[in-house]
Protein backbone atom coordinates (compact mmCIF):
# COMPACT_ATOMS: atom_id res chain seq x y z
CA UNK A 1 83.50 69.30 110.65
CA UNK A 2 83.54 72.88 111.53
CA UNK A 3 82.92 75.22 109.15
CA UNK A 4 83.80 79.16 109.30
CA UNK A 5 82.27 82.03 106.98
CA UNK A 6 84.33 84.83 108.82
CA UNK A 7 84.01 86.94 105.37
CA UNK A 8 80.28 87.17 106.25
CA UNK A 9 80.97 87.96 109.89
CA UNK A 10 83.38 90.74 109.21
CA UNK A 11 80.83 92.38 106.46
CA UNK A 12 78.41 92.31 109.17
CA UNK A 13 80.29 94.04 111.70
CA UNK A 14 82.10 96.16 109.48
CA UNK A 15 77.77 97.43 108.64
CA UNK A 16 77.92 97.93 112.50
CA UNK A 17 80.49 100.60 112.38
CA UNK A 18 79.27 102.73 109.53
CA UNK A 19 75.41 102.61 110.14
CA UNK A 20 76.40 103.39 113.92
CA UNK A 21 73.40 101.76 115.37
CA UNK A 22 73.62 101.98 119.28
CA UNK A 23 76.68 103.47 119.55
CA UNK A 24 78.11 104.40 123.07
CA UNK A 25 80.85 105.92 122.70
CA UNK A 26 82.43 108.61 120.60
CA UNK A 27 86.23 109.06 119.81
CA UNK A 28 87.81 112.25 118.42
CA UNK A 29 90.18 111.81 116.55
CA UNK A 30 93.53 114.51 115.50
CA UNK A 31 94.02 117.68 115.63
CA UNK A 32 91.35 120.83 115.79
CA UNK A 33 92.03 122.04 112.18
CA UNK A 34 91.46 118.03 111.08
CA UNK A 35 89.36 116.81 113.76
CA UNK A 36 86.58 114.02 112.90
CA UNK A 37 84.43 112.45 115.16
CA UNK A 38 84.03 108.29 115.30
CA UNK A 39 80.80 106.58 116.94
CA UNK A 40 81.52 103.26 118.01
CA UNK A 41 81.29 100.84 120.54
CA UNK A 42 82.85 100.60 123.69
CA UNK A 43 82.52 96.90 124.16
CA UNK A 44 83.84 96.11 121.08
CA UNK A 45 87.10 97.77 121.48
CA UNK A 46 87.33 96.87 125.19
CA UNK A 47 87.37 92.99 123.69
CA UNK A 48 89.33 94.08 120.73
CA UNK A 49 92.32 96.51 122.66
CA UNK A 50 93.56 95.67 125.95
CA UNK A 51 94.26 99.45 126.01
CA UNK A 52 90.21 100.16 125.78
CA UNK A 53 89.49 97.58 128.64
CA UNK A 54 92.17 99.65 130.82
CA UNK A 55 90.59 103.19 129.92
CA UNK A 56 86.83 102.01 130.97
CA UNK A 57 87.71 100.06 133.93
CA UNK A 58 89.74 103.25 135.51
CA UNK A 59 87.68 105.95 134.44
CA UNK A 60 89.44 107.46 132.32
CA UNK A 61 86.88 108.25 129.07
CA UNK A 62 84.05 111.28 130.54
CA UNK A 63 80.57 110.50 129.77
CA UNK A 64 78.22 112.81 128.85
CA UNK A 65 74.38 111.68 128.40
CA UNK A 66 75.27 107.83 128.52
CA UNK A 67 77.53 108.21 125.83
CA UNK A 68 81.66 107.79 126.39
CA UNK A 69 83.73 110.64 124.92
CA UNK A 70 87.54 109.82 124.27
CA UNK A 71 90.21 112.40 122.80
CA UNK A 72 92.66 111.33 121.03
CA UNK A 73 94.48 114.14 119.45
CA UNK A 74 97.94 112.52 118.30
CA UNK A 75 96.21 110.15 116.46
CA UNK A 76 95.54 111.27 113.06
CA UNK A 77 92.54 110.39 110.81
CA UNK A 78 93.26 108.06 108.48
CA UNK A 79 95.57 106.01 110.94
CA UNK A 80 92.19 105.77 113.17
CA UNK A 81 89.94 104.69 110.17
CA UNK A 82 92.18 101.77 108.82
CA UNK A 83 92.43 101.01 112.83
CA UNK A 84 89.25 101.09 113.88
CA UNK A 85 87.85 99.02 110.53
CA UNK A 86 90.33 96.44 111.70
CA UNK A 87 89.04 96.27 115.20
CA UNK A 88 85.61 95.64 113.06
CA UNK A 89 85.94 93.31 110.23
CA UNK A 90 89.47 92.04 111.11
CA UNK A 91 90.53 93.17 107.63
CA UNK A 92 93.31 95.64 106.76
CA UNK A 93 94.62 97.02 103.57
CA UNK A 94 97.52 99.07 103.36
CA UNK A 95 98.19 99.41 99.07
CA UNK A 96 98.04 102.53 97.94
CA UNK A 97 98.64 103.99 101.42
CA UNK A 98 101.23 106.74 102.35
CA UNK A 99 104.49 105.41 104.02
CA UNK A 100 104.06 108.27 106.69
CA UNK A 101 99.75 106.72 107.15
CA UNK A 102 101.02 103.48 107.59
CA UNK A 103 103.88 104.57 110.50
CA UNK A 104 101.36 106.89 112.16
CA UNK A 105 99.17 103.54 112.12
CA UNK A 106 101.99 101.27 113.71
CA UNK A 107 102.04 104.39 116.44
CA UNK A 108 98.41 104.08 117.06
CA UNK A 109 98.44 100.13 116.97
CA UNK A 110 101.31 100.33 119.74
CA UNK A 111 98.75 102.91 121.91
CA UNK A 112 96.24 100.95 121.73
CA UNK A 113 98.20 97.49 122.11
CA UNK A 114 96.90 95.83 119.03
CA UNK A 115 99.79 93.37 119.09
CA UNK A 116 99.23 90.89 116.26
CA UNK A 117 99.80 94.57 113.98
CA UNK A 118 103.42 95.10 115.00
CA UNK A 119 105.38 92.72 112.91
CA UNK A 120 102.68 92.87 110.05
CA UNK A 121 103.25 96.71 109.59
CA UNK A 122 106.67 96.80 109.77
CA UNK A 123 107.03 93.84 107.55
CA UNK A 124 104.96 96.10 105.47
CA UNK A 125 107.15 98.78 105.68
CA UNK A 126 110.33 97.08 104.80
CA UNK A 127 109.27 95.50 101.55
CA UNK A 128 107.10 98.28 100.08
CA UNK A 129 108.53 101.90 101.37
CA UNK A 130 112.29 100.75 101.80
CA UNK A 131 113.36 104.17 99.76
CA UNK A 132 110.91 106.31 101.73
CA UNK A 133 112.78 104.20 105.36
CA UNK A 134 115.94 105.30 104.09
CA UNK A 135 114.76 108.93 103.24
CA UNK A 136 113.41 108.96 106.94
CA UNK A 137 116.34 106.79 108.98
CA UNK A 138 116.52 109.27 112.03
CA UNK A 139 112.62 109.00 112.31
CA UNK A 140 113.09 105.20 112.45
CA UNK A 141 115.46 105.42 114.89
CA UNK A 142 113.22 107.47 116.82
CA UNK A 143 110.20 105.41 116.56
CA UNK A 144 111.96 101.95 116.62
CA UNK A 145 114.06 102.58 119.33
CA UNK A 146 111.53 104.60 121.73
CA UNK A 147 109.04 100.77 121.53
CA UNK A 148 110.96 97.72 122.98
CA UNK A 149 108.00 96.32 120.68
CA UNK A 150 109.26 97.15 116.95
CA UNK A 151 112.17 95.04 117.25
CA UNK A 152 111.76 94.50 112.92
CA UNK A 153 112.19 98.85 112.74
CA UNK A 154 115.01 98.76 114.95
CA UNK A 155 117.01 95.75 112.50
CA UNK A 156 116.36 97.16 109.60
CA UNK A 157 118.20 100.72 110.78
CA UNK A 158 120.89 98.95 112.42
CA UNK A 159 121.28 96.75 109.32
CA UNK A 160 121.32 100.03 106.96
CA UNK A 161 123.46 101.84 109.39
CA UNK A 162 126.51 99.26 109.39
CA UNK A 163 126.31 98.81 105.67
CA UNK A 164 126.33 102.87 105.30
CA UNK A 165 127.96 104.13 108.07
CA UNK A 166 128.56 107.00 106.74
CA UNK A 167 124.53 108.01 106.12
CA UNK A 168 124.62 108.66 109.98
CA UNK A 169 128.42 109.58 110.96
CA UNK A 170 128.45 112.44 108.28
CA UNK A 171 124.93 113.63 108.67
CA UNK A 172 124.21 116.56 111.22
CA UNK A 173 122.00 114.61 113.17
CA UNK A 174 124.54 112.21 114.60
CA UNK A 175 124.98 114.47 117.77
CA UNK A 176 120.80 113.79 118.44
CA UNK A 177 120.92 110.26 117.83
CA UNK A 178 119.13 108.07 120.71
CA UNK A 179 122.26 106.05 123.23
CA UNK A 180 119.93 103.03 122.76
CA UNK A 181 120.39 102.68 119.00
CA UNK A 182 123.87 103.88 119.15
CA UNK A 183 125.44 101.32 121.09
CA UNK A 184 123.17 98.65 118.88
CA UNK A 185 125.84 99.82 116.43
CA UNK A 186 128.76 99.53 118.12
CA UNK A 187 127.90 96.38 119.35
CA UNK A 188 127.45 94.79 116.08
CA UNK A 189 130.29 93.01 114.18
CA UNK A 190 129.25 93.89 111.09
CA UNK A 191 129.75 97.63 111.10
CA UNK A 192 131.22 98.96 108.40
CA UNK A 193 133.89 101.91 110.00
CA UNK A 194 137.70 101.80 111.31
CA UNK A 195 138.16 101.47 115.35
CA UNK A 196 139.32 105.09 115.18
CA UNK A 197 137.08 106.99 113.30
CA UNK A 198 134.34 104.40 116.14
CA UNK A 199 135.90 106.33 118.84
CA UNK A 200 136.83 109.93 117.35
CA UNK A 201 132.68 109.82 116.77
CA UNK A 202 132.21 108.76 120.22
CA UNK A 203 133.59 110.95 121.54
CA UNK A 204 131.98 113.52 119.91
CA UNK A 205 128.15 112.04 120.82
CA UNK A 206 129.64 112.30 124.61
CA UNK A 207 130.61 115.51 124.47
CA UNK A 208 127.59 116.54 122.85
CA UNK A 209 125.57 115.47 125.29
CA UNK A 210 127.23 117.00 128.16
CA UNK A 211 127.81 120.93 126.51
CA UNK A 212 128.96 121.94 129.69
CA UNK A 213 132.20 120.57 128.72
CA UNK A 214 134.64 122.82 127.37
CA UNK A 215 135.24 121.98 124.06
CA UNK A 216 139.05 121.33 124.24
CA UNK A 217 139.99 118.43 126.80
CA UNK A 218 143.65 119.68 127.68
CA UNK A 219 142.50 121.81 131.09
CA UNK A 220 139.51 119.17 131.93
CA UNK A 221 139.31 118.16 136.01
CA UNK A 222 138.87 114.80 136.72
CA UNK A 223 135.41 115.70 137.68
CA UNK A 224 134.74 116.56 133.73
CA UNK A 225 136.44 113.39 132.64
CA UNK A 226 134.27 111.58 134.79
CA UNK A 227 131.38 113.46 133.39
CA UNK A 228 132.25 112.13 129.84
CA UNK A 229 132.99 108.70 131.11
CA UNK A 230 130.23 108.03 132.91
CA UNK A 231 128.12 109.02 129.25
CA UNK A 232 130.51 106.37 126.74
CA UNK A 233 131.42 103.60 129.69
CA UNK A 234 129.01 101.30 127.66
CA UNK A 235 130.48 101.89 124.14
CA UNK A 236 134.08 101.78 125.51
CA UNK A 237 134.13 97.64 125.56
CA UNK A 238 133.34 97.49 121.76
CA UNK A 239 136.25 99.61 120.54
CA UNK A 240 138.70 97.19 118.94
CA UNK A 241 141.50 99.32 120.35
CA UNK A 242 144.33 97.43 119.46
CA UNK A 243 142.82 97.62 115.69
CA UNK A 244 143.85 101.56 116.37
CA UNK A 245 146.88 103.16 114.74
CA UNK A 246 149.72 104.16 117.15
CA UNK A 247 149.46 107.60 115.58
CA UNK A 248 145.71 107.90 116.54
CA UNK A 249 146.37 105.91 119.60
CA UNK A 250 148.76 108.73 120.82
CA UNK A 251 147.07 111.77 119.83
CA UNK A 252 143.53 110.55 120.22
CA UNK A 253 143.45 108.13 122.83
CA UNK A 254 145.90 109.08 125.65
CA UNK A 255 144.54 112.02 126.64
CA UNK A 256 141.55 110.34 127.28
CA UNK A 257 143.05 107.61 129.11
CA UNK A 258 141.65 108.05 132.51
CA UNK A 259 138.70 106.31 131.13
CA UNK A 260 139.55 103.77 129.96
CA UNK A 261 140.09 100.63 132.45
CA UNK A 262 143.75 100.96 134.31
CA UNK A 263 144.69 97.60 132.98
CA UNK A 264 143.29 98.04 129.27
CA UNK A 265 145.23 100.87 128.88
CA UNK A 266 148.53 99.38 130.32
CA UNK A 267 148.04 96.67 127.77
CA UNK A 268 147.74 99.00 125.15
CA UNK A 269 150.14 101.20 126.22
CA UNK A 270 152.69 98.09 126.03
CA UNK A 271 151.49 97.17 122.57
CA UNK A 272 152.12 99.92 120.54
CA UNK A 273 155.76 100.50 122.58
CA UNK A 274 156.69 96.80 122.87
CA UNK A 275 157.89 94.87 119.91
CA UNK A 276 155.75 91.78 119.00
CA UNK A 277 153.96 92.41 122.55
CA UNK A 278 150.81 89.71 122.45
CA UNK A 279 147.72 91.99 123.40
CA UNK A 280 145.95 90.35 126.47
CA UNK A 281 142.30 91.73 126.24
CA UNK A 282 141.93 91.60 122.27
CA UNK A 283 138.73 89.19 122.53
CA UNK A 284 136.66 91.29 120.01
CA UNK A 285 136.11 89.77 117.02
CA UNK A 286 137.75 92.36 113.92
CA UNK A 287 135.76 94.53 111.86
CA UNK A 288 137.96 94.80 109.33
CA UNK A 289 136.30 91.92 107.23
CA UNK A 290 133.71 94.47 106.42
CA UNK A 291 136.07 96.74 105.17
CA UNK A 292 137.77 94.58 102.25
CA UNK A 293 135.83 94.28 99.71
CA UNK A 294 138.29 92.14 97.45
CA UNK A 295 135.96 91.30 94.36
CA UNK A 296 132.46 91.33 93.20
CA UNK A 297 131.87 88.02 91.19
CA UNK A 298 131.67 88.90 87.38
CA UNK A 299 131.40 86.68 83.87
CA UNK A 300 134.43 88.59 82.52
CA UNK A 301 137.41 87.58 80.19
CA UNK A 302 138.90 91.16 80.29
CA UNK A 303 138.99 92.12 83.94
CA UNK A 304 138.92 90.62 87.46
CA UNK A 305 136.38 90.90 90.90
CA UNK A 306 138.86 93.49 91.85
CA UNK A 307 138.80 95.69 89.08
CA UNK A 308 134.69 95.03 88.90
CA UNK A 309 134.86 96.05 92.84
CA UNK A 310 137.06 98.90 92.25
CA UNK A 311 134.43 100.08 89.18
CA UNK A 312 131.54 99.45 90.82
CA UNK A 313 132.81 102.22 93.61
CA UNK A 314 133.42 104.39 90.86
CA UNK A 315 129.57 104.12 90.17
CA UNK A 316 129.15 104.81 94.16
CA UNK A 317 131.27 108.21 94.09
CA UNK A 318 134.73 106.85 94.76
CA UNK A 319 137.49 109.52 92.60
CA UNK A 320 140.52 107.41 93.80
CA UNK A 321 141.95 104.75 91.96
CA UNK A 322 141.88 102.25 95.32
CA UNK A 323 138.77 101.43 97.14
CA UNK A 324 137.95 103.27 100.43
CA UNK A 325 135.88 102.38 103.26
CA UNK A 326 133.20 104.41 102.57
CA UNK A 327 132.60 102.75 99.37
CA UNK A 328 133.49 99.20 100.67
CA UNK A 329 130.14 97.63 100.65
CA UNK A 330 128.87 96.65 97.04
CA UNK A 331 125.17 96.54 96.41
CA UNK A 332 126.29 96.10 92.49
CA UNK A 333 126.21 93.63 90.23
CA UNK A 334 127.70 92.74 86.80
CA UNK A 335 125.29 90.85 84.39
CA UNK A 336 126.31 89.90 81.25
CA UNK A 337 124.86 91.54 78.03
CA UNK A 338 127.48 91.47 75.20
CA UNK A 339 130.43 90.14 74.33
CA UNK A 340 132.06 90.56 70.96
CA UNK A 341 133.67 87.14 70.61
CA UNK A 342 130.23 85.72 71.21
CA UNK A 343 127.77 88.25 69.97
CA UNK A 344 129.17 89.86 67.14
CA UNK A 345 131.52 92.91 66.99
CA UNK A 346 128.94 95.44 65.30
CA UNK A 347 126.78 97.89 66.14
CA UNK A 348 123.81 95.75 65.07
CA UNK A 349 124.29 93.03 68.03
CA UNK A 350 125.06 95.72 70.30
CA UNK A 351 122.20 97.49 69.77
CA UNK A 352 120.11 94.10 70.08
CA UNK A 353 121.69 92.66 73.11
CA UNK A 354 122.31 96.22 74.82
CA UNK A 355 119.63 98.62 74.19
CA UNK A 356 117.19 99.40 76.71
CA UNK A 357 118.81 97.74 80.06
CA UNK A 358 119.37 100.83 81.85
CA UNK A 359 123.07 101.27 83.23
CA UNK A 360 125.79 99.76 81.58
CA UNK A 361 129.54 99.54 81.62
CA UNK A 362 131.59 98.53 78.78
CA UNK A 363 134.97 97.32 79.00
CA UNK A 364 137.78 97.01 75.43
CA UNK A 365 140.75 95.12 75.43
CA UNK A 366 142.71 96.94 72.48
CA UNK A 367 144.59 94.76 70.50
CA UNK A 368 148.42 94.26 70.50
CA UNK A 369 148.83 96.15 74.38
CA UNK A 370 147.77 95.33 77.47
CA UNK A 371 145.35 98.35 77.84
CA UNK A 372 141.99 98.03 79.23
CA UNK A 373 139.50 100.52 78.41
CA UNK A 374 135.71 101.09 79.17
CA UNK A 375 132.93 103.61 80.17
CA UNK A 376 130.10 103.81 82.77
CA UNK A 377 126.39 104.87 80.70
CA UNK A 378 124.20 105.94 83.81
CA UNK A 379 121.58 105.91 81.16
CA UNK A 380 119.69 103.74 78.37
CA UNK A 381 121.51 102.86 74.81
CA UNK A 382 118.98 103.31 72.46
CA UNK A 383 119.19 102.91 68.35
CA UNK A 384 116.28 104.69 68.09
CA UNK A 385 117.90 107.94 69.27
CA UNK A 386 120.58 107.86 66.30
CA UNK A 387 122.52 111.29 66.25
CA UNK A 388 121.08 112.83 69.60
CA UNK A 389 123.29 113.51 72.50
CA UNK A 390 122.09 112.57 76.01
CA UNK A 391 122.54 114.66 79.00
CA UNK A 392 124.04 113.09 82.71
CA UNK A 393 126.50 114.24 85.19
CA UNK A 394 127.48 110.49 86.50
CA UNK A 395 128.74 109.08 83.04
CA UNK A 396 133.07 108.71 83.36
CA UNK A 397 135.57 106.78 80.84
CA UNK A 398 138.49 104.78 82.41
CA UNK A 399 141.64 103.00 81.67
CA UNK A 400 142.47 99.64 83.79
CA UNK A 401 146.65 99.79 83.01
CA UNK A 402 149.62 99.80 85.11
CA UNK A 403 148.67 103.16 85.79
CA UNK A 404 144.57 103.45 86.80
CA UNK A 405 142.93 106.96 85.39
CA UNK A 406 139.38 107.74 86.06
CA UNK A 407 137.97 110.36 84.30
CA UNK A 408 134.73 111.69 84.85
CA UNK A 409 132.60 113.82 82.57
CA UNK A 410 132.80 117.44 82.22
CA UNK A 411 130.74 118.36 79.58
CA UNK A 412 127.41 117.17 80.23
CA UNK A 413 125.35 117.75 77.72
CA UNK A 414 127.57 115.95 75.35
CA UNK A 415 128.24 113.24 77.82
CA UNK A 416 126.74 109.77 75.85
CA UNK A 417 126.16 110.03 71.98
CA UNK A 418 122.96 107.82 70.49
CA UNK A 419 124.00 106.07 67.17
CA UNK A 420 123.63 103.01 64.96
CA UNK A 421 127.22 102.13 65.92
CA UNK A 422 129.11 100.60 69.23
CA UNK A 423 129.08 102.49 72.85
CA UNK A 424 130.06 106.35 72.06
CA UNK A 425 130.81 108.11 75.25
CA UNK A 426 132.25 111.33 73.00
CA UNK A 427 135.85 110.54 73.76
CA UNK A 428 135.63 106.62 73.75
CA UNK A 429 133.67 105.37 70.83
CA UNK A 430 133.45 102.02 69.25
CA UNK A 431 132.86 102.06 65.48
CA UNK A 432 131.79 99.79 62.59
CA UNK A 433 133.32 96.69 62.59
CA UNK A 434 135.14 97.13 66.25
CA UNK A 435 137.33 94.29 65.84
CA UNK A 436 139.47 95.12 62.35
CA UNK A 437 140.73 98.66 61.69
CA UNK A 438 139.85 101.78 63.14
CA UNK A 439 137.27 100.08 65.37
CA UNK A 440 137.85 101.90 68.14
CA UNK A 441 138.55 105.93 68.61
CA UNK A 442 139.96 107.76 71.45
CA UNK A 443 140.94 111.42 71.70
CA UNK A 444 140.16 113.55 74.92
CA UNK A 445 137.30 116.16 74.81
CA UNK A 446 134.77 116.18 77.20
CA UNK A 447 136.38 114.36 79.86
CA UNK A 448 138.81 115.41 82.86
CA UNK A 449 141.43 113.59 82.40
CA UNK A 450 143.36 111.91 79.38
CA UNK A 451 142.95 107.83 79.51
CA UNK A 452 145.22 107.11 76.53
CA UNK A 453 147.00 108.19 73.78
CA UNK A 454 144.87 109.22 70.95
CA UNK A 455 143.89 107.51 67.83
CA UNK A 456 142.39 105.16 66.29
CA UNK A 457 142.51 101.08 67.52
CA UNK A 458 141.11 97.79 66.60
CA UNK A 459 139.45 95.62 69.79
CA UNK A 460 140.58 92.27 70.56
CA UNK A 461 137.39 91.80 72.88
CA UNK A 462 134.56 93.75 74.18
CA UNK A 463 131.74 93.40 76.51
CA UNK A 464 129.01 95.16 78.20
CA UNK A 465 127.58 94.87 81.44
CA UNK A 466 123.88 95.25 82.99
CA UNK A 467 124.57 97.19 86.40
CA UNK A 468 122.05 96.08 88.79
CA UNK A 469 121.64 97.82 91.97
CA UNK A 470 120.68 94.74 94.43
CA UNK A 471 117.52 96.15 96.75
CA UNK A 472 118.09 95.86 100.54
CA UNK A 473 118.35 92.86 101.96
CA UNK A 474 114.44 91.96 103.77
CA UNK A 475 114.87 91.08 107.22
CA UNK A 476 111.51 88.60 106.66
CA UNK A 477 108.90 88.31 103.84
CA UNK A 478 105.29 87.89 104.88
């Protein structure tokens, strides 16, 4: 039976480092201004880092009075300490660490080839710094896509990329973004965007790159064409082009035609003239799956997945009464909390089922008409606030009828009123008893636009949802 006490080991060697008996060889670490000085030993990292072994067999570290001196100025210090404590004791802990440590650390593992790191550290990354990933995306890109190695990096801002298209296509670093990582998007199927806004943005990036190019196309040589081509030719055979308008098609495509294969374009050409003309290279598998975004599943009596999808882009930003691309992808969901038919139609089992669970939208069906009303509450319900208003910029009333009205808060200070009764969003308030007389109250005030006629109106059935923003989905837990 073999027995291991590697806790023991690493202690020991971990000793080694800090009481830097027989050192040979010193490493300087970041820059002047932060510089610190580690004495180690060179045959421990020359077993530990391939990278080490390379640097001593080729000469590359000076020696000065039998001692090894290597610079290392890129590398800052506290990626080095975690690093070289590692190479010690085998052990690494990464809580409490910055999210911009722990990616200069996956830099520094990648120098020095400390491979069994990689996928540890990004893994690391994903599942305890996704907000700060998100806040960064164009220095993942640059990182993830610059090593072959950090294949995890490079998923996770393709991943966030298709479902948020617009995070990169809008921002002012699209122009800059590496070809690499680009065509990883237009190569996926799961991209979130229409075929024409895929190629109006490519060729934007080609142009970009080539500023030579004068910025209107209309007196281009062929020579300048070619120029452009020779820059998108990879992207060009993942545009779904006969997913393209003939509008767009005709002012956006043709005059770039020359670069676009002879026969492709003939094809297309024939489709958008030719009545019920069957396309012969439309092989691509459609995007446009990941554009309708029909329903989001919800425990509702009052209103349908549509209606939840349509509200739950409301929450995203949306100000139209249909859903648009941009806010096609739903990281929402409805929970249950209340409803009055089960709970209780007073202020009492509102209160107790609804108070304290963050976001919440409640939807009435008035009695007598088919009206459906309801209101978003970016913030908590709270009894314990009774008679305060609450301050927020993101709270809006609506009405689900034949005729869809948003309106969105103008007044902010007055947005959400605390009290002992129902959900009071100023305009929209639910009151006493909600289901018999005068149990609801509508009349516009602080909100843009009029959802009803006003007065007072009993509710057939209420209920109020939890909205829970779903994290990110992990690409693998450790």
């Amino acid at each position: 039976m073999t027995t291991q006490f590697l806790p023991y080991l690493s202690q020991d060697m971990t000793k080694l480092l800090d009481n830097k008996k027989n050192y040979d060889l010193i490493i300087n670490v970041d820059k002047e201004n932060n510089k610190k000085e580690f004495c180690v030993h060179s045959i421990i990292l020359e077993t530990r880092s391939s990278y080490f072994e390379h640097a001593f067999s080729n000469g590359f570290a000076k020696k000065e009075n039998n001692t090894y001196i290597l610079d290392f100025p890129d590398i800052s210090v506290n990626a080095f300490n975690i690093l070289i404590r590692y190479a010690y004791g085998g052990v690494i802990n990464l809580d409490n660490r910055e999210a911009s440590d722990i990616m200069n650390l996956l830099i520094a593992c990648e120098k020095f080839k400390i491979k069994e790191l990689y996928d540890y550290i990004q893994d690391y990354l994903i599942i305890h710094h996704q907000t700060w990933l998100v806040q960064n995306l164009l220095l993942i890109q640059q990182i993830g896509f610059k090593h072959p190695e950090f294949i995890k990096l490079q998923n996770y801002w393709t991943e966030t990329i298709c479902e948020q298209p617009e995070i990169l296509f809008n921002s002012t670093d699209f122009i800059s973004v590496d070809k690499k990582a680009l065509l990883s998007l237009y190569k996926n199927e799961t991209l979130c965007m229409e075929e024409n806004e895929l190629w109006d943005y490519i060729i934007l990036w080609g142009k970009a790159q080539n500023p030579e190019l004068p910025e209107k196309n209309s007196n281009w040589t062929a020579n300048e064409f070619n120029i452009l081509k020779k820059t998108i030719d990879e992207f060009i055979p993942h545009i779904r082009f006969y997913e393209i308008p003939s509008d767009d098609f005709c002012f956006n495509i043709m005059p770039y035609g020359s670069m676009i294969c002879n026969d492709l374009y003939q094809d297309l050409s024939r489709y958008h003239l030719v009545s019920n003309w069957q396309p012969k290279f439309n092989s691509l598998k459609s995007r446009r799956i990941n554009l309708n975004l029909s329903n989001i599943p919800i425990d509702s009596k009052l209103i349908n997945g549509e209606q939840a999808a349509l509200i739950s882009s409301w929450i995203q930003g949306n100000n139209e009464s249909k859903i648009s691309k941009k806010y096609s992808k739903a990281n929402i969901e409805f929970q249950l909390l209340a409803r009055g038919s089960r709970d209780g139609f007073t202020g009492a089992s509102f209160h107790k089922m609804c108070d304290n669970k963050g976001p919440t939208i409640t939807i009435i069906k008035l009695k007598g008409e088919p009206s459906i009303l309801g209101g978003y509450n970016p913030i908590n319900w709270e009894i314990n606030k009774h008679g305060n208003y609450e301050k927020t910029s993101d709270s809006f009333i609506f009405s689900l009828d034949k005729e869809i009205t948003l309106s969105r808060v103008q007044n902010y200070d007055n947005a959400i009123f605390q009290n002992k009764n129902g959900p009071n969003f100023n305009d929209l308030t639910l009151r006493g008893t909600f289901n018999s007389t005068n149990g609801v109250y509508y009349a516009k005030y602080i909100y843009d636009q009029k959802i009803h006629a006003k007065g007072y109106f009993i509710a057939d059935e209420y209920e109020v949802f939890s909205i829970i923003t779903r994290k990110k989905k992990i690409i693998k837990s450790l």
